[in-house]
C-alpha atoms as a PDB file:
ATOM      1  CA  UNK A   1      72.739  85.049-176.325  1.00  0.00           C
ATOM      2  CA  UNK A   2      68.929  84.843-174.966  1.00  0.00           C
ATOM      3  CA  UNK A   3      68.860  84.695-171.172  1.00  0.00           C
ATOM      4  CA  UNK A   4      67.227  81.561-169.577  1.00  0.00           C
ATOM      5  CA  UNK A   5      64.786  81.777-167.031  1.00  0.00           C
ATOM      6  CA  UNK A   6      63.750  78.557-164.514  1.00  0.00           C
ATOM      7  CA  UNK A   7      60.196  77.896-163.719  1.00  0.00           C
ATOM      8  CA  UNK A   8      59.734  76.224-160.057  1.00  0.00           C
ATOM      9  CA  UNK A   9      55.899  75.601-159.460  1.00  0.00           C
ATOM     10  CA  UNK A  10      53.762  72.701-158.961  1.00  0.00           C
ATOM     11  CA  UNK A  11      50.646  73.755-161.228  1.00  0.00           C
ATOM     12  CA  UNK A  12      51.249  73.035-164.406  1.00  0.00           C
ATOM     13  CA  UNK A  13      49.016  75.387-165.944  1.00  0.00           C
ATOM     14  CA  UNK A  14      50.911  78.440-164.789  1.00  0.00           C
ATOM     15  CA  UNK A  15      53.916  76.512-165.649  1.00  0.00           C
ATOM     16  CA  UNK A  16      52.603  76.750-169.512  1.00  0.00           C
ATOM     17  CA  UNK A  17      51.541  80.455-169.082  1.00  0.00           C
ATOM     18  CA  UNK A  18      54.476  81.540-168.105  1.00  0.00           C
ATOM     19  CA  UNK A  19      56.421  79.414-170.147  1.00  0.00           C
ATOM     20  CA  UNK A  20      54.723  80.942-173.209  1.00  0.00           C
ATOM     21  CA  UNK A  21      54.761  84.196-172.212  1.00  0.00           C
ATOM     22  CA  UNK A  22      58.060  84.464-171.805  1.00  0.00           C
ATOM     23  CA  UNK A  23      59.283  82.711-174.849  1.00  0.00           C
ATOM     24  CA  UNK A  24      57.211  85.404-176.427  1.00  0.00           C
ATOM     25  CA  UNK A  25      59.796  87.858-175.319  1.00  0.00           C
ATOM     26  CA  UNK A  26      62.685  86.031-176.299  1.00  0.00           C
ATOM     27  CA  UNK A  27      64.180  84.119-173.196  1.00  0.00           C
ATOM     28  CA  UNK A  28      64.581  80.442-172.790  1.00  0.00           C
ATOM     29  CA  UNK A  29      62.953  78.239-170.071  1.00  0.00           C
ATOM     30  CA  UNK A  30      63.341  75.663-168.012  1.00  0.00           C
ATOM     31  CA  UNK A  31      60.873  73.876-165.222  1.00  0.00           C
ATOM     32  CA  UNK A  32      60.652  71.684-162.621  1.00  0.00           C
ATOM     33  CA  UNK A  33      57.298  70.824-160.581  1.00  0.00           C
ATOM     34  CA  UNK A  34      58.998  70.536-156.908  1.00  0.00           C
ATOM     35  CA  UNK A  35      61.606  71.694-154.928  1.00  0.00           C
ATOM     36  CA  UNK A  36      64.165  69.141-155.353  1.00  0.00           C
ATOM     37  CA  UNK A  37      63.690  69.314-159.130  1.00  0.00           C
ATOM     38  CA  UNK A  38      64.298  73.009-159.035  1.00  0.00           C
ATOM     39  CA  UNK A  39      67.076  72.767-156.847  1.00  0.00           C
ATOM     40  CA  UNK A  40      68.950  70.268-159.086  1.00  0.00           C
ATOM     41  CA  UNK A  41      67.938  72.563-162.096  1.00  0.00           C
ATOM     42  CA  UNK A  42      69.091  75.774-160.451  1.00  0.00           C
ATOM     43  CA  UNK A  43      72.597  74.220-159.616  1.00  0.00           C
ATOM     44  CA  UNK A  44      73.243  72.123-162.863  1.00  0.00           C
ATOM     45  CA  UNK A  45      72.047  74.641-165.761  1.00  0.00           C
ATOM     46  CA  UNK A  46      72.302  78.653-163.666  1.00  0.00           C
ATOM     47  CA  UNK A  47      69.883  80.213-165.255  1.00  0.00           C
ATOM     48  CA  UNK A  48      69.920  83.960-165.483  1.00  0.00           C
ATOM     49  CA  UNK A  49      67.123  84.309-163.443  1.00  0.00           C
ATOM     50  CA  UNK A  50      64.437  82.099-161.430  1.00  0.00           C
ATOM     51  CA  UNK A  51      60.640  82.408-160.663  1.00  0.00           C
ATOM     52  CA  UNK A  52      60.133  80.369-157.509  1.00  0.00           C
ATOM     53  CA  UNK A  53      57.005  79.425-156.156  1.00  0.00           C
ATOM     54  CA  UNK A  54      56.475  78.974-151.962  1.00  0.00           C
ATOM     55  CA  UNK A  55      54.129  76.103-151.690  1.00  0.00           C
ATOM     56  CA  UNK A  56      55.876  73.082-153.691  1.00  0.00           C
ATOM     57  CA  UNK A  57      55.912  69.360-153.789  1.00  0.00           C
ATOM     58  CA  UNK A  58      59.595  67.737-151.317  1.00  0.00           C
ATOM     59  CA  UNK A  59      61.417  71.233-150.884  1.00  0.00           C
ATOM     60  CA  UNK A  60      59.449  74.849-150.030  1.00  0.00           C
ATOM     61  CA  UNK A  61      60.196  77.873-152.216  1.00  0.00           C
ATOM     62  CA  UNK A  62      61.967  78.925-148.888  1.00  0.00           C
ATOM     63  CA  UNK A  63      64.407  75.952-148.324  1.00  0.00           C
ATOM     64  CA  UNK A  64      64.990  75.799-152.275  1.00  0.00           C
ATOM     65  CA  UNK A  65      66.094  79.833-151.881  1.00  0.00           C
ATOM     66  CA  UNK A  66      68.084  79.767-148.679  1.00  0.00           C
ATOM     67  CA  UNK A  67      70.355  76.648-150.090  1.00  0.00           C
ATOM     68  CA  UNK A  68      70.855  78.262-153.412  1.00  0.00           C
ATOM     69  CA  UNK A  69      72.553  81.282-151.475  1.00  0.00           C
ATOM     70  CA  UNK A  70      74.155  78.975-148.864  1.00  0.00           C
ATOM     71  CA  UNK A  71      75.853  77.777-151.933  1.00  0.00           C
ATOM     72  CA  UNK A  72      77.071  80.900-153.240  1.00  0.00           C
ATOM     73  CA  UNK A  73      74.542  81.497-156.152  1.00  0.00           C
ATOM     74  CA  UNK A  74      73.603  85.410-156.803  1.00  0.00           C
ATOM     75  CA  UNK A  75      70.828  84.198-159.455  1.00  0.00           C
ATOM     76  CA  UNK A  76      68.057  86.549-159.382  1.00  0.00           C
ATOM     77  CA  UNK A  77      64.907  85.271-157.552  1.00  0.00           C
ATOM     78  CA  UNK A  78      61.192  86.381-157.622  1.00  0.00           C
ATOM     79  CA  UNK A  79      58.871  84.327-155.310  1.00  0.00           C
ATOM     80  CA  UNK A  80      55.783  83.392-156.444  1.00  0.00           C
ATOM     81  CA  UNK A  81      52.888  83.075-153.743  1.00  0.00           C
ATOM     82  CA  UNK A  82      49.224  82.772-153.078  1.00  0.00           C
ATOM     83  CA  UNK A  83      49.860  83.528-149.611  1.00  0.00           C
ATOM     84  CA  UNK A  84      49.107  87.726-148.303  1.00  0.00           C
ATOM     85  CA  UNK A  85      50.769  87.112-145.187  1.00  0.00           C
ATOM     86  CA  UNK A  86      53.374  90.167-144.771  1.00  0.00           C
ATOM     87  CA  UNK A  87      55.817  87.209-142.821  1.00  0.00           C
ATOM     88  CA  UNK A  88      55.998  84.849-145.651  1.00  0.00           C
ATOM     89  CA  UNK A  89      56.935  87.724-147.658  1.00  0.00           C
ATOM     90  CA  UNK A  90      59.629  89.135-145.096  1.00  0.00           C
ATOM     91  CA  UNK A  91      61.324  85.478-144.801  1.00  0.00           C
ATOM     92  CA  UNK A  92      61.354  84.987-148.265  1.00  0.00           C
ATOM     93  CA  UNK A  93      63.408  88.388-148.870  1.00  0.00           C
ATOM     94  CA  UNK A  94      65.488  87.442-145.431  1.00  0.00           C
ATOM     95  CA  UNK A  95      66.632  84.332-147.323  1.00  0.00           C
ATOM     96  CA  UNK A  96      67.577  86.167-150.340  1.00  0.00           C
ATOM     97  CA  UNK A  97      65.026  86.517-152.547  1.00  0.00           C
ATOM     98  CA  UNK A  98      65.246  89.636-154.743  1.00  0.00           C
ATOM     99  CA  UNK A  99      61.621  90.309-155.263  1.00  0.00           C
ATOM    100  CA  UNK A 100      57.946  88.559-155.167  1.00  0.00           C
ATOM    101  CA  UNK A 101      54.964  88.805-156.832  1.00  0.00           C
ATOM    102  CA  UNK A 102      51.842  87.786-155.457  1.00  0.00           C
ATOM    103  CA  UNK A 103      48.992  85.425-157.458  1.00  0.00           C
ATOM    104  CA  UNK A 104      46.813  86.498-159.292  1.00  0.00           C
ATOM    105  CA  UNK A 105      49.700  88.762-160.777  1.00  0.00           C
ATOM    106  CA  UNK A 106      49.170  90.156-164.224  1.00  0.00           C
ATOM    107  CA  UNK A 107      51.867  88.993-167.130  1.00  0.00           C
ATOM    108  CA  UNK A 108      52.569  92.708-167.728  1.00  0.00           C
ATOM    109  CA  UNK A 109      54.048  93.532-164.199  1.00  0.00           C
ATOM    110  CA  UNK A 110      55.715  89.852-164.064  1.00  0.00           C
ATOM    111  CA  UNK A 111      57.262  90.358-167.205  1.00  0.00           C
ATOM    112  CA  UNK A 112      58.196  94.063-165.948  1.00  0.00           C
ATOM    113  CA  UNK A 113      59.805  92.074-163.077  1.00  0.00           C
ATOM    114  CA  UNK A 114      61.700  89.580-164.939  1.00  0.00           C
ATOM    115  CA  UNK A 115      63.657  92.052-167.053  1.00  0.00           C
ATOM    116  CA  UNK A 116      64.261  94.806-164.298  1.00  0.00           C
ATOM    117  CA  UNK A 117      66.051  91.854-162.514  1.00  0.00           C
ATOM    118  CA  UNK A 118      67.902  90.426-165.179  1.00  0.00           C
ATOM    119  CA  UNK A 119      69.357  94.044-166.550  1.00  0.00           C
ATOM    120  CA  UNK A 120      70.341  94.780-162.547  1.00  0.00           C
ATOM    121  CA  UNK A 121      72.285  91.679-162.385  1.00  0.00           C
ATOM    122  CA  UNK A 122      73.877  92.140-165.768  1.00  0.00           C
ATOM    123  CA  UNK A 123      74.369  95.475-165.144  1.00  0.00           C
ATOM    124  CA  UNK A 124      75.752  96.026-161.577  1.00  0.00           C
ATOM    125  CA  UNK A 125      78.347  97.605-162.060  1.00  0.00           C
ATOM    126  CA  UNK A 126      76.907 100.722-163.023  1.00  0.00           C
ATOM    127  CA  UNK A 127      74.153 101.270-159.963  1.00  0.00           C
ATOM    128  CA  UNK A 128      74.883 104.569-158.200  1.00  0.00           C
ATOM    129  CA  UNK A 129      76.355 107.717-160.231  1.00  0.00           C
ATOM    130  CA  UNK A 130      80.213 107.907-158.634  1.00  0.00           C
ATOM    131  CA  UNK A 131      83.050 107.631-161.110  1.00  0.00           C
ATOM    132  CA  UNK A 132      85.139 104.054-161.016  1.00  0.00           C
ATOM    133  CA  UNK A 133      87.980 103.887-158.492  1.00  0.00           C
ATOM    134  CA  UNK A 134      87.372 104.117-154.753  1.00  0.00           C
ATOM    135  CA  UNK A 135      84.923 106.222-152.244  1.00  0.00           C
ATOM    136  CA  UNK A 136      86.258 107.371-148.673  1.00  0.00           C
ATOM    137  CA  UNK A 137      83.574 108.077-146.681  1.00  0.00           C
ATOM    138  CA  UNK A 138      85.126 107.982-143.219  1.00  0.00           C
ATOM    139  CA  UNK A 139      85.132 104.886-142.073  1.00  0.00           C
ATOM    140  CA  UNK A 140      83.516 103.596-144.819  1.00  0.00           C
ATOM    141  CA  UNK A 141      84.887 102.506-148.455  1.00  0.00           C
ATOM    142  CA  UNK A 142      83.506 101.641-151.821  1.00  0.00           C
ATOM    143  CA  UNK A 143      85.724 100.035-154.341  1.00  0.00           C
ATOM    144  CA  UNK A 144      83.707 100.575-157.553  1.00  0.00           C
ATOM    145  CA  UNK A 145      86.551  98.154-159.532  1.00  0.00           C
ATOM    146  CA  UNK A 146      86.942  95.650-157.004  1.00  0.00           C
ATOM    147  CA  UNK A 147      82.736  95.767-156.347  1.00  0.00           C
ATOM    148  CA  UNK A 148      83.693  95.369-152.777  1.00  0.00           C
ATOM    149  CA  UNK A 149      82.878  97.507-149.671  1.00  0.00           C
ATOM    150  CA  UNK A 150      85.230  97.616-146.309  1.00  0.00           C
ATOM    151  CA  UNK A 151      84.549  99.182-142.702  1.00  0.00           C
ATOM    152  CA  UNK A 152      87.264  99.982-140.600  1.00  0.00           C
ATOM    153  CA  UNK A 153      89.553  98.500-143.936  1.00  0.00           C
ATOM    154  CA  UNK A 154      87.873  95.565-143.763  1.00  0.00           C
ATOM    155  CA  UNK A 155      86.162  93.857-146.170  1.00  0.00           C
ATOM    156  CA  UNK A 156      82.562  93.726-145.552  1.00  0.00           C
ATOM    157  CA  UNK A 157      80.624  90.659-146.789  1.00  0.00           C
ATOM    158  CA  UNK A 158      77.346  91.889-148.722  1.00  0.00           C
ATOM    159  CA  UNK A 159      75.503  90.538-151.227  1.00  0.00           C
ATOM    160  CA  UNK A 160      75.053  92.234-154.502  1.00  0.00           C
ATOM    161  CA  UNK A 161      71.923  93.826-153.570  1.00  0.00           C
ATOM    162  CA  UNK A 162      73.642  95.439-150.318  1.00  0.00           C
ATOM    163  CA  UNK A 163      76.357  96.653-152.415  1.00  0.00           C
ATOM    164  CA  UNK A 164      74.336  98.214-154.535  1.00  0.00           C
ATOM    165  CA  UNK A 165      72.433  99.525-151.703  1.00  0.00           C
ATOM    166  CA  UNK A 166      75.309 101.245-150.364  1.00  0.00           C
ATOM    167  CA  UNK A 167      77.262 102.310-152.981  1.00  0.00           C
ATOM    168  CA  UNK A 168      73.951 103.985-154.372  1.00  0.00           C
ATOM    169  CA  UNK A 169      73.223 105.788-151.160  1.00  0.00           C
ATOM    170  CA  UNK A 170      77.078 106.502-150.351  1.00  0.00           C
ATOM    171  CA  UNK A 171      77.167 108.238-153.522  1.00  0.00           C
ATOM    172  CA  UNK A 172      74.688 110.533-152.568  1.00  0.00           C
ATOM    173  CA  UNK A 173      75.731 111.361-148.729  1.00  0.00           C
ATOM    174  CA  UNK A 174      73.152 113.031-146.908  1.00  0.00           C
ATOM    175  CA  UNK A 175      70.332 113.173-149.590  1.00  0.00           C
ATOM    176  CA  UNK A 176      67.307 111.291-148.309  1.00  0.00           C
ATOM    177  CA  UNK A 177      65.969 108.679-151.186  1.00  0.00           C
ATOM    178  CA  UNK A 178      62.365 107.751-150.914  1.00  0.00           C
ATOM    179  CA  UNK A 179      61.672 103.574-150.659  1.00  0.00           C
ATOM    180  CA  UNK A 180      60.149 103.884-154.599  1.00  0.00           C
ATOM    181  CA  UNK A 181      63.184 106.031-155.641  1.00  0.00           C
ATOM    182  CA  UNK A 182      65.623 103.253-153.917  1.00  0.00           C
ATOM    183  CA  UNK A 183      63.087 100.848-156.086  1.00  0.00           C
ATOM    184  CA  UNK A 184      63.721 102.664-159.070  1.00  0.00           C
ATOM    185  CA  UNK A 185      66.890 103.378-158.995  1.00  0.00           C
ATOM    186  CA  UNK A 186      68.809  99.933-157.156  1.00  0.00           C
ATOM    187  CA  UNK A 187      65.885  97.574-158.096  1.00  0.00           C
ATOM    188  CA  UNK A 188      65.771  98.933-161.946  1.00  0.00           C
ATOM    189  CA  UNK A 189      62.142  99.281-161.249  1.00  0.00           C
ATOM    190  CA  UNK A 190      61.036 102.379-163.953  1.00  0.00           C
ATOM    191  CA  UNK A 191      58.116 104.489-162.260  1.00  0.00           C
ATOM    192  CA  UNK A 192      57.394 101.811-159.240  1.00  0.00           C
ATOM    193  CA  UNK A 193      54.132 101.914-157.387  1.00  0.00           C
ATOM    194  CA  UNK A 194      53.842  99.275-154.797  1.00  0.00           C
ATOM    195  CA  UNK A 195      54.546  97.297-152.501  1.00  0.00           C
ATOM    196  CA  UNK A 196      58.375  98.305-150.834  1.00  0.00           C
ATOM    197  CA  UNK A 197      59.133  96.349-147.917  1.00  0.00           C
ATOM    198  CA  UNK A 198      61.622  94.650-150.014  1.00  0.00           C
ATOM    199  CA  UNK A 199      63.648  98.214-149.264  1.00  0.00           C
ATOM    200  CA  UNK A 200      63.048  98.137-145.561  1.00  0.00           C
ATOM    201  CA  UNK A 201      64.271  94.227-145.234  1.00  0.00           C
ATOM    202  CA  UNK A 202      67.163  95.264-147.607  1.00  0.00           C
ATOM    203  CA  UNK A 203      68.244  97.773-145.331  1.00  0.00           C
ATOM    204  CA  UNK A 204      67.848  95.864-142.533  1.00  0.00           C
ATOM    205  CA  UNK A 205      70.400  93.313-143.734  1.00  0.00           C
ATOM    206  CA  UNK A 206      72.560  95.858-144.631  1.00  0.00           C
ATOM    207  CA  UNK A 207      72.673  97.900-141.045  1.00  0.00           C
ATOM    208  CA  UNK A 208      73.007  94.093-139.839  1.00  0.00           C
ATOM    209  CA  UNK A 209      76.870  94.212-141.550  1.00  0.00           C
ATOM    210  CA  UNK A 210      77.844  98.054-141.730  1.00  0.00           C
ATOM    211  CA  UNK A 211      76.869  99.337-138.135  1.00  0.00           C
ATOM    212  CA  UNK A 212      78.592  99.095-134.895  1.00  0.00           C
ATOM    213  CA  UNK A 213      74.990  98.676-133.655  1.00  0.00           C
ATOM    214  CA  UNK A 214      71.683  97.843-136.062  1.00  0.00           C
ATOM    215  CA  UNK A 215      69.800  99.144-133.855  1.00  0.00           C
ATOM    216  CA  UNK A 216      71.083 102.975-133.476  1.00  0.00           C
ATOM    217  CA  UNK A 217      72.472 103.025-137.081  1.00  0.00           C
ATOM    218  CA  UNK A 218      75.301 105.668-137.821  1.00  0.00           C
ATOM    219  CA  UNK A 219      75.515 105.621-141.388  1.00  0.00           C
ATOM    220  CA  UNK A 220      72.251 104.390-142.873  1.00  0.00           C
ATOM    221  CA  UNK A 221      70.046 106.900-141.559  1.00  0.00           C
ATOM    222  CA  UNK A 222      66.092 106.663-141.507  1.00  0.00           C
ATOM    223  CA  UNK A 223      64.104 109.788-142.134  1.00  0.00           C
ATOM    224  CA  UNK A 224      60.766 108.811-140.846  1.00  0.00           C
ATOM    225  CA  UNK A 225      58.291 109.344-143.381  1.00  0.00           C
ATOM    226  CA  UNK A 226      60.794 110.020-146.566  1.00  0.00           C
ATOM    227  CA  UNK A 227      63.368 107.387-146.449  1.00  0.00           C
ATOM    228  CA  UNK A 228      66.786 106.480-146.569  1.00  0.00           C
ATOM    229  CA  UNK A 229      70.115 108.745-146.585  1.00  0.00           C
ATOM    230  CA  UNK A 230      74.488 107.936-146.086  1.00  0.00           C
ATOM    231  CA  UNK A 231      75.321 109.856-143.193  1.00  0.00           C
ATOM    232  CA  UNK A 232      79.270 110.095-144.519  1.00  0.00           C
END
């Protein structure tokens, strides 16, 4: 079955770009012109993934992204903006956005986009390179069956990025990833070059959840000027 994408922006003529383009390759679409419309969309029809613009019409881009995950939906979201400002980008990934892609973007790397974030969420199961069954790492745990995490045997409540996240780095303890190898190899991003903050504000969330305190992290480790590593 084709995978549907939803369209959430106010000018219609990118509306019918994008709309075009990706029929081209094979997925469905839906649209809506304003917040509320997108909302309604994103909650009656769950798409497989959604391209949601900032500036709309009733309900911002960033209210339409924070309900959605106040309600429990994992859809994949890129944001769409105009805007350069690094904050806009940071609150949109705080809220849960999965990626964003600034205007003018070129259909190639949107389209590049669209399917690395549909075959992650479609494929989660198999991020990170550790056999099925269950990771001791101290104090930390990985359930690869149950897709679940625990500190301390207790469940810890991530999202499906921040499990991946984890599990990926757990499975390699103590070998420091770079920001575009964590892009390449949790965000299905083949041979990224760009922009990577969306690792920083990932791990961020994630230290937020795992450590005792985010500030003086124990187990996800920052090697200034390479990256990320587990410290098991």
């Amino acid at each position: 079955m084709g995978k549907t994408i939803l369209i959430v922006e106010d000018e219609k003529n990118i509306v019918d770009i994008l709309s075009y383009n990706l029929n081209k390759e094979g997925y469905a679409t839906l649209e809506a012109y304003d917040g509320d419309a997108g909302l309604q969309l994103a909650l009656e029809q769950d798409p497989d993934l959604i391209l949601l613009d900032l500036m709309l019409p009733r309900k911002s881009g960033f209210d339409v992204c924070r309900d959605l995950r106040t309600e429990g939906r994992t859809t994949p979201i890129i944001m769409l903006t105009a805007r350069e400002e690094e904050t806009d980008k940071v609150l949109g990934l705080e809220l849960g956005a999965d990626d964003y892609i600034t205007k003018p973007f070129s259909m190639r790397e949107l389209l590049a986009r669209v399917k690395a974030n549909i075959r992650r969420s479609t494929m989660a199961p198999s991020a990170g390179t550790a056999p099925a069954g269950r990771m001791e790492l101290g104090r930390i745990a990985i359930d690869t069956e149950l897709l679940m995490a625990y500190k301390d045997n207790l469940p810890l409540d991530l999202t499906q990025r921040e499990y991946e996240l984890l599990k990926f780095l757990a499975s390699n303890p103590g070998k420091v990833f770079s920001r575009e190898a964590l892009m390449e190899n949790v965000w299905n991003y083949e041979g990224y070059v760009g922009d990577v903050r969306a690792v920083d504000v990932a791990v961020r969330r994630l230290r937020e959840k795992v450590e005792d305190d985010p500030a003086s992290p124990q187990f996800v480790i920052t090697r200034r000027g390479l990256g990320y590593l587990f410290n098991a």
